[in-house]
C-alpha atoms as a PDB file:
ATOM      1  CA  UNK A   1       0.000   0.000   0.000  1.00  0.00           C
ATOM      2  CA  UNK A   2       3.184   2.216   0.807  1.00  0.00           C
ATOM      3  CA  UNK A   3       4.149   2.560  -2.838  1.00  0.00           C
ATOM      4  CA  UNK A   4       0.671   3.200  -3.998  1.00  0.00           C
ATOM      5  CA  UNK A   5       0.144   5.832  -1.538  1.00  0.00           C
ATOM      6  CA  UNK A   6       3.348   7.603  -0.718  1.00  0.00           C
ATOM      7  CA  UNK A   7       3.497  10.498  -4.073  1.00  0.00           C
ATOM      8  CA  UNK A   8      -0.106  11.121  -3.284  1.00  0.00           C
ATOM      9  CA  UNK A   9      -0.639  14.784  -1.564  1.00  0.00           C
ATOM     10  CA  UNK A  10      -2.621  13.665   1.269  1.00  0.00           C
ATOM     11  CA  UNK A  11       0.452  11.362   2.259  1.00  0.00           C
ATOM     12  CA  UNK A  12       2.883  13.820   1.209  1.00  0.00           C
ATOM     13  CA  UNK A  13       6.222  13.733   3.503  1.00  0.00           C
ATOM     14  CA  UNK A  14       5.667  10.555   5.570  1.00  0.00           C
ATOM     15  CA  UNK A  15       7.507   7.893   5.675  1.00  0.00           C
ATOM     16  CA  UNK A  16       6.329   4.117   5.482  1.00  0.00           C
ATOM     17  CA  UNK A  17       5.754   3.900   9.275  1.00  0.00           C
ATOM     18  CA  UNK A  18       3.980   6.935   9.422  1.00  0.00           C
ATOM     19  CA  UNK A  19       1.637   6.101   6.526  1.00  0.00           C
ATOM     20  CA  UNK A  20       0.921   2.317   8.065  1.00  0.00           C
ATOM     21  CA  UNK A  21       0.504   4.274  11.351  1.00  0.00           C
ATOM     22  CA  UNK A  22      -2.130   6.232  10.161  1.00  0.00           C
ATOM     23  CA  UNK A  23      -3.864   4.140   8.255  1.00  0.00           C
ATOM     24  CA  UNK A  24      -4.588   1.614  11.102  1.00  0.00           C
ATOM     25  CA  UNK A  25      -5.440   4.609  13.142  1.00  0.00           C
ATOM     26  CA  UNK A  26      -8.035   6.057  10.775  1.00  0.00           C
ATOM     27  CA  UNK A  27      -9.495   2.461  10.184  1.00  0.00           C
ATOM     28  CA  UNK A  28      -8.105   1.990   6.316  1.00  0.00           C
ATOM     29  CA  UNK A  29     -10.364   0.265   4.134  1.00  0.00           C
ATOM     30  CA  UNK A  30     -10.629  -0.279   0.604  1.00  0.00           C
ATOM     31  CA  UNK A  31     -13.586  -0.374  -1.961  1.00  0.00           C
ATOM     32  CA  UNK A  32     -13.797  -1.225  -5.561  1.00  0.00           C
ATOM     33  CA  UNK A  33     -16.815   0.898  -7.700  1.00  0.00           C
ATOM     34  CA  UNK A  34     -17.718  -0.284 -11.508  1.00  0.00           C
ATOM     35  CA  UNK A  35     -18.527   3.052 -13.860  1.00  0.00           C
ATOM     36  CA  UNK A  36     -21.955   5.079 -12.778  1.00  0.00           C
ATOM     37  CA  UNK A  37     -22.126   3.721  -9.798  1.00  0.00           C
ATOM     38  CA  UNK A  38     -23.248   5.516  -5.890  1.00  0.00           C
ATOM     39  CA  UNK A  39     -19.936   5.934  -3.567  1.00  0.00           C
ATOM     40  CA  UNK A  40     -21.991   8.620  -1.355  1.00  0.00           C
ATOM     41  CA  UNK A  41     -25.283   9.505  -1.329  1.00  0.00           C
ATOM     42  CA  UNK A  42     -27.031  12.886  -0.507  1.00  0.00           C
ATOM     43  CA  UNK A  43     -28.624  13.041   2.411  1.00  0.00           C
ATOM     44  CA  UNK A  44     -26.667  10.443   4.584  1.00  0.00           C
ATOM     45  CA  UNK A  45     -23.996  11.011   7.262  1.00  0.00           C
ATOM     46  CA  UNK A  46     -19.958   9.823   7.055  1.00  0.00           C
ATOM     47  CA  UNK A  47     -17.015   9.559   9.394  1.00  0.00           C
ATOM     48  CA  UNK A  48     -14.671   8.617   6.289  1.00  0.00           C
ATOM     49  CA  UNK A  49     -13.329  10.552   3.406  1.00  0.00           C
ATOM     50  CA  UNK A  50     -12.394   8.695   0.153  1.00  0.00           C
ATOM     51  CA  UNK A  51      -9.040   9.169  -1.663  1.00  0.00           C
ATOM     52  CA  UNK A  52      -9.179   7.710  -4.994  1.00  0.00           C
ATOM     53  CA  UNK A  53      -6.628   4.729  -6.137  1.00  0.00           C
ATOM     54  CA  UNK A  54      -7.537   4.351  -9.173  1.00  0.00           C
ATOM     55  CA  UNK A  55     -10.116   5.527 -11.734  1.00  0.00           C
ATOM     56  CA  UNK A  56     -12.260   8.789 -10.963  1.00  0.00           C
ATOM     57  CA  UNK A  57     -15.466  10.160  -9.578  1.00  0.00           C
ATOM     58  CA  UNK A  58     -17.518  13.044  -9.658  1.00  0.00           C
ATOM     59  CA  UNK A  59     -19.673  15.108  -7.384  1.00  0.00           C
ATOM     60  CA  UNK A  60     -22.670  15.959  -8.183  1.00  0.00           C
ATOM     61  CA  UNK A  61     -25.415  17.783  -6.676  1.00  0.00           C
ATOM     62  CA  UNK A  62     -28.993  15.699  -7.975  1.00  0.00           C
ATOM     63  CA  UNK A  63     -32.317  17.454  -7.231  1.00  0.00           C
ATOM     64  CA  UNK A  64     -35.513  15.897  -7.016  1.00  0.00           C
ATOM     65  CA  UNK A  65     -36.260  16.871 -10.544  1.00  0.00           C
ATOM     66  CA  UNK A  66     -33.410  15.036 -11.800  1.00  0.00           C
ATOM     67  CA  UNK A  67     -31.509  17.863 -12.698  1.00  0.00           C
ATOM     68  CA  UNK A  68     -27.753  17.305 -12.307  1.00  0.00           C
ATOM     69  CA  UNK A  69     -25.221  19.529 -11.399  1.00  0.00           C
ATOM     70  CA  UNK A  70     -20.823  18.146 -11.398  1.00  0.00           C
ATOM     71  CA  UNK A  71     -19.609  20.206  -8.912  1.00  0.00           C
ATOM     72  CA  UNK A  72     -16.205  18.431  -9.368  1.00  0.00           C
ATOM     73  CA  UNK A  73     -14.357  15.696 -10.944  1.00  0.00           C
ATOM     74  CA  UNK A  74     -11.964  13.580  -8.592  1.00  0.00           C
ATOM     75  CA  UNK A  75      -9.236  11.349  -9.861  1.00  0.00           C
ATOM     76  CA  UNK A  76      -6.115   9.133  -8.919  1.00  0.00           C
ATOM     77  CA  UNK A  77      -4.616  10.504  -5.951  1.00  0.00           C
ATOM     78  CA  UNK A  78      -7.390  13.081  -4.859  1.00  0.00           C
ATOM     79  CA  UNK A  79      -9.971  13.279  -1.986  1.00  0.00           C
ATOM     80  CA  UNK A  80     -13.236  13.861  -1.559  1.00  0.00           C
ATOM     81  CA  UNK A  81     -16.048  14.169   0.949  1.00  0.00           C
ATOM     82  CA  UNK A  82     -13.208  15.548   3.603  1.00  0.00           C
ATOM     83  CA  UNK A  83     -15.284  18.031   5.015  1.00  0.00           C
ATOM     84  CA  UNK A  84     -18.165  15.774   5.894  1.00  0.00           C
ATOM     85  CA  UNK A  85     -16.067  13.853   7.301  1.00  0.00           C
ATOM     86  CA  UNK A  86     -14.446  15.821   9.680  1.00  0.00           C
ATOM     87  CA  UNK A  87     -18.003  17.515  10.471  1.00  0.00           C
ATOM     88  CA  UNK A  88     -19.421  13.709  10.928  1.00  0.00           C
ATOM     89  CA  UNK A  89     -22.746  14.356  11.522  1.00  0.00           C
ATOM     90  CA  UNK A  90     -23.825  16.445   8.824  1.00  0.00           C
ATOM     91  CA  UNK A  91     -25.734  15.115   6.150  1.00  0.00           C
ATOM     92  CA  UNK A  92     -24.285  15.436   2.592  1.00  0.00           C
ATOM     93  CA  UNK A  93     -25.620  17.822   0.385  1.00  0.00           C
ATOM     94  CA  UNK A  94     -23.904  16.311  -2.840  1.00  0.00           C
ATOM     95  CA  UNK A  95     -23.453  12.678  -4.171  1.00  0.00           C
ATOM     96  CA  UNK A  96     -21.049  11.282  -4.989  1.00  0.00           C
ATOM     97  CA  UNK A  97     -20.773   8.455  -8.611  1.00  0.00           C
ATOM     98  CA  UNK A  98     -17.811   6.564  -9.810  1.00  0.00           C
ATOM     99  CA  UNK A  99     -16.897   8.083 -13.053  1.00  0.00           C
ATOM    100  CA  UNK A 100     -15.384   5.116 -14.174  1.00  0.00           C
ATOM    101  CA  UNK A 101     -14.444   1.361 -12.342  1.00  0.00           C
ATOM    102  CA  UNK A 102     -12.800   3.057  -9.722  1.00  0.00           C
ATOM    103  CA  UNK A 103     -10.887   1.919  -6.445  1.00  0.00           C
ATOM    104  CA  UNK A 104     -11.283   3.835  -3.177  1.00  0.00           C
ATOM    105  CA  UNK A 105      -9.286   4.394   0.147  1.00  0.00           C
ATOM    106  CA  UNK A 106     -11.763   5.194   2.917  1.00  0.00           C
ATOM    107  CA  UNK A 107     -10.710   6.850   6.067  1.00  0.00           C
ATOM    108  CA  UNK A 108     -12.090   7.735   9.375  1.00  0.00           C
ATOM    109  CA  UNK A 109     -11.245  11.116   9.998  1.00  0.00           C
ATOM    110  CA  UNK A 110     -14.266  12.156  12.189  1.00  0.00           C
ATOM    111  CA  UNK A 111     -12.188  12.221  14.809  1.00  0.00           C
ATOM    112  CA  UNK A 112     -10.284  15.089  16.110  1.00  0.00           C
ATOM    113  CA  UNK A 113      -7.576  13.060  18.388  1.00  0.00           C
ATOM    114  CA  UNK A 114      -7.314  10.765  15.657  1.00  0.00           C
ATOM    115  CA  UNK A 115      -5.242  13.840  13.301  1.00  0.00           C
ATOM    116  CA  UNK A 116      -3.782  15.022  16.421  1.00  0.00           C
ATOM    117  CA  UNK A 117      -1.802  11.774  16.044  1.00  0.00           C
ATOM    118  CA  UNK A 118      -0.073  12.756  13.124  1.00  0.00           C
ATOM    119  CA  UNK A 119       0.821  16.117  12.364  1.00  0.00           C
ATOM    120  CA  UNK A 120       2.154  15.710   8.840  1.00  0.00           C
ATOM    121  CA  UNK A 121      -1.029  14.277   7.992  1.00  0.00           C
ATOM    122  CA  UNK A 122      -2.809  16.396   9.527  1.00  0.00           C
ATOM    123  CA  UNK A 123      -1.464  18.896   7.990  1.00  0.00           C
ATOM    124  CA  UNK A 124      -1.692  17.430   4.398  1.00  0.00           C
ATOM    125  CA  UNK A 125      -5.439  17.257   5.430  1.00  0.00           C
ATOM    126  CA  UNK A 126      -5.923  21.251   5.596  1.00  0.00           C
ATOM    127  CA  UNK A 127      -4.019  21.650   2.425  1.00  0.00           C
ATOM    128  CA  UNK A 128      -6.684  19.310   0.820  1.00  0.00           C
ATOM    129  CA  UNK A 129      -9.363  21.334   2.583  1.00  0.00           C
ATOM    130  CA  UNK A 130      -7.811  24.745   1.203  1.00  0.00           C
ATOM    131  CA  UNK A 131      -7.555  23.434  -2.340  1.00  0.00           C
ATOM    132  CA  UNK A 132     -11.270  21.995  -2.524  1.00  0.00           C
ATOM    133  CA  UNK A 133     -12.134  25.752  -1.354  1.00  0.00           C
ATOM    134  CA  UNK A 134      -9.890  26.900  -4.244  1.00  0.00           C
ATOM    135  CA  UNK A 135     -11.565  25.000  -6.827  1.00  0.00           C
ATOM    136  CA  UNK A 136     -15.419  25.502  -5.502  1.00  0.00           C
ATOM    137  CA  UNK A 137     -15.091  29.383  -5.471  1.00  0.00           C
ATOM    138  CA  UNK A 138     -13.038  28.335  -9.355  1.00  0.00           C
ATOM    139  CA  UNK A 139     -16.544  27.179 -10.340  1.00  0.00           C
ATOM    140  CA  UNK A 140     -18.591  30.178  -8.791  1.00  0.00           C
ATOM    141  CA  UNK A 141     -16.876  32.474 -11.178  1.00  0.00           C
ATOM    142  CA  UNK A 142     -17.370  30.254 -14.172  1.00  0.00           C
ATOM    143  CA  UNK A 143     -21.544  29.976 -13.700  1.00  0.00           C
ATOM    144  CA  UNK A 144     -21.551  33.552 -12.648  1.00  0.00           C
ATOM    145  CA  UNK A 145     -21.177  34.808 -16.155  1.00  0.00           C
ATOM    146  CA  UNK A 146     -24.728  34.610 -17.755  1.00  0.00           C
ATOM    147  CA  UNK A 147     -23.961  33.458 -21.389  1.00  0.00           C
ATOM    148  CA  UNK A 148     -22.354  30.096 -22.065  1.00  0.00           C
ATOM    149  CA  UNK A 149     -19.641  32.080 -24.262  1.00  0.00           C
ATOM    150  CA  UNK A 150     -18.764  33.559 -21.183  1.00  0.00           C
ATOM    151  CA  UNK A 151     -18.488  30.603 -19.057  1.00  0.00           C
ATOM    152  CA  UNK A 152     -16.616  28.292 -21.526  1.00  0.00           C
ATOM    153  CA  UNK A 153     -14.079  30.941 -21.481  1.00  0.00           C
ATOM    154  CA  UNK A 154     -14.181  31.513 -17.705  1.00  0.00           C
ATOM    155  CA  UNK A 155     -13.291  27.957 -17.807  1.00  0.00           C
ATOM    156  CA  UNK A 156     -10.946  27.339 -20.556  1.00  0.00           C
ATOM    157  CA  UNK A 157      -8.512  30.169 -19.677  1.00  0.00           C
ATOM    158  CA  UNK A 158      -8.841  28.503 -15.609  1.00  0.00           C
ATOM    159  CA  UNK A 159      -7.481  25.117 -16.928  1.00  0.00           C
ATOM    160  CA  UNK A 160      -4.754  26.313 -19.439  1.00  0.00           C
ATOM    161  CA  UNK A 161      -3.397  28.440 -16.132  1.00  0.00           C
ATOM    162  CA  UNK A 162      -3.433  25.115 -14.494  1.00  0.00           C
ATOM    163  CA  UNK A 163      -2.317  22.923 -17.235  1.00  0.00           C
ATOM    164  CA  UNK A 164       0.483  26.319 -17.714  1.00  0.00           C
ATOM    165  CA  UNK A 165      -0.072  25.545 -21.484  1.00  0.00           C
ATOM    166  CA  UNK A 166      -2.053  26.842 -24.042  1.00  0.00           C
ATOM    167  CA  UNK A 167      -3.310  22.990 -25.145  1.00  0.00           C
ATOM    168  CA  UNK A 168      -4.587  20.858 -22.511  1.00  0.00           C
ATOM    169  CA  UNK A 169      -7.112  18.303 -21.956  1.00  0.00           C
ATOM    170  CA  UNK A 170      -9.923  18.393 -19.532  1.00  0.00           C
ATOM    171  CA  UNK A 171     -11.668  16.164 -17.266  1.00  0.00           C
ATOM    172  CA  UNK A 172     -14.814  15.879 -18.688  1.00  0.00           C
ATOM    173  CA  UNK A 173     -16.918  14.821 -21.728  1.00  0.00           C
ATOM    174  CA  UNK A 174     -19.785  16.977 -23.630  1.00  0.00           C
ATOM    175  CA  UNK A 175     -22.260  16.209 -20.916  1.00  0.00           C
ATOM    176  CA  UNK A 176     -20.287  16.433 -18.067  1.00  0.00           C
ATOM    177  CA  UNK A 177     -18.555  19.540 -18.644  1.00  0.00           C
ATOM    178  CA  UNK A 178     -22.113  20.797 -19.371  1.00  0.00           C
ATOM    179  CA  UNK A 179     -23.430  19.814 -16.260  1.00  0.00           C
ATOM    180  CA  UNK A 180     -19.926  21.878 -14.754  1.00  0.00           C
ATOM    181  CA  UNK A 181     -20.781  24.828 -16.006  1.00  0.00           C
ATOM    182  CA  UNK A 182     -24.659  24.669 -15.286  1.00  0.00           C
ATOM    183  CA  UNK A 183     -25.575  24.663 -18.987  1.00  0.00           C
ATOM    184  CA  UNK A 184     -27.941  22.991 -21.582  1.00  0.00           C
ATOM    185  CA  UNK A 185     -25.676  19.924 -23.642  1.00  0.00           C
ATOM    186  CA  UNK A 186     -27.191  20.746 -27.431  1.00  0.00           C
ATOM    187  CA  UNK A 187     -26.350  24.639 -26.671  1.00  0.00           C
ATOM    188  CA  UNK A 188     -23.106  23.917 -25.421  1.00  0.00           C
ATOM    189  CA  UNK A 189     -22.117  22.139 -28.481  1.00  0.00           C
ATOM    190  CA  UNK A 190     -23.136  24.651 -29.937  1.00  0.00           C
ATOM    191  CA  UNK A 191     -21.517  27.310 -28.838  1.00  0.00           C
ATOM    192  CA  UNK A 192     -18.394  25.243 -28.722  1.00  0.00           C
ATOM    193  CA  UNK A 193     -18.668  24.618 -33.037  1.00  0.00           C
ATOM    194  CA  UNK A 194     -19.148  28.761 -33.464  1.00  0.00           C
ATOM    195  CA  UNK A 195     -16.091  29.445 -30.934  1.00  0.00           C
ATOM    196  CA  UNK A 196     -13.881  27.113 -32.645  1.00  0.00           C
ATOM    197  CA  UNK A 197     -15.151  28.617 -36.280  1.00  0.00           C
ATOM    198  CA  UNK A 198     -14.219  32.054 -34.781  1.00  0.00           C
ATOM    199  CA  UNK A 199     -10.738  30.890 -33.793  1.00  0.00           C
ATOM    200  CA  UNK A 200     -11.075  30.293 -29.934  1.00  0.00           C
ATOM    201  CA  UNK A 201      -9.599  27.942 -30.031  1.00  0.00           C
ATOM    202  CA  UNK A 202      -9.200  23.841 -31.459  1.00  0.00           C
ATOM    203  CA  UNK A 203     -10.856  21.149 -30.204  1.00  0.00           C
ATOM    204  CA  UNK A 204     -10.501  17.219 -30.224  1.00  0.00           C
ATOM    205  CA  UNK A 205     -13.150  15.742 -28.004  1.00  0.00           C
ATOM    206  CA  UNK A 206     -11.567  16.522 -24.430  1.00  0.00           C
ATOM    207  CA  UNK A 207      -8.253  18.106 -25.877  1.00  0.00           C
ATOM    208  CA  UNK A 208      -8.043  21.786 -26.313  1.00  0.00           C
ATOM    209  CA  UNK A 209      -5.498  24.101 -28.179  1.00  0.00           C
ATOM    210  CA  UNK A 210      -5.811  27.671 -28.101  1.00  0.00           C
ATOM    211  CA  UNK A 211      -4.287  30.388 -30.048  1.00  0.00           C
ATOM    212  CA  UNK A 212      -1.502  32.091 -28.941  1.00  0.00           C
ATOM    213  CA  UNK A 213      -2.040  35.892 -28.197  1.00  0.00           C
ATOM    214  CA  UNK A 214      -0.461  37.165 -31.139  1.00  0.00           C
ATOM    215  CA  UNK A 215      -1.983  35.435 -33.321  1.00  0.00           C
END
């Protein structure tokens, strides 16, 4: 488990002991998902948070008139569902769906004394936290802008910062990344085949290119 664990961030810094240590303090288990289906569910409680092994998984926010909302896509290495976690009696407000056959890491963290074991951990923990705050307000300003123009750019120039290239790929398919940014899928595509037309930029399914400023 060492070597699968040891580059990821939430394990960042500790040594083999340390990372057995904690895992048999914050009851370690692991749990294999096949594509689409429920990790979390709205609406429940949970002491653990999940760090991904292998595959991805989004969160979603599903109302009760099926609309769907991706709040965020989590993949190899990441965490999710931290905060509820820690909170432990809070109900979620988001699920949360394997995006592919994915492998998960659960961990009890609802547990103050628990972190206060390890302070590398715990402090790998509240980078995690920081980051997911990050990216959430990262979303805000891309569904604050009222046309879809203005929110596929919102986005686009967000992930080539990240990506610190001007071609990247994204995490998401047509529906997904529609879902993201709180739009309609046919209008998205859309808007997409008149930006690329205009010279926004290229696009290859999940791969974008974009100009560079001079030209």
């Amino acid at each position: 488990m060492y070597e699968r664990l040891k580059d990821m961030p939430l394990f960042r810094g500790m040594s083999e002991a340390d990372i057995e240590r904690a895992l048999r303090r914050l009851d370690a288990h692991e749990r294999k998902y096949k594509k689409g289906e429920a990790v979390l569910h709205a609406g429940a409680a949970t002491r653990y948070m999940g760090v991904v092994l292998e595959g991805s998984v989004t969160v979603e926010s599903n109302d009760i008139w099926g609309d769907r909302m991706i709040l965020a896509r989590i993949g190899r290495g990441e965490a999710f569902a931290e905060t509820y976690a820690l909170l432990a009696d809070t109900p979620l407000l988001v699920d949360v769906t394997a995006n592919e056959d994915a492998s998960i890491l659960f961990l009890k963290v609802g547990n103050a004394d628990i972190i206060g074991h390890d302070a590398a951990f715990a402090a790998n923990l509240l980078s995690l936290l920081a980051n997911r705050n990050l990216h959430l307000s990262a979303r805000s300003f891309h569904t604050a802008p009222k046309t879809i123009r203005e929110r596929v750019l919102s986005y686009l120039n967000t992930a080539a910062l990240e990506a610190g290239s001007r071609e990247f790929d994204i995490p998401f398919d047509r529906q997904q990344l529609a879902d993201y940014l709180n739009v309609e899928r046919t209008a998205l595509s859309k808007e997409l085949g008149r930006m690329r037309r205009e010279g926004y930029f290229e696009v290859r399914k999940n791969h974008f290119a974009l100009p560079d400023s001079g030209e």
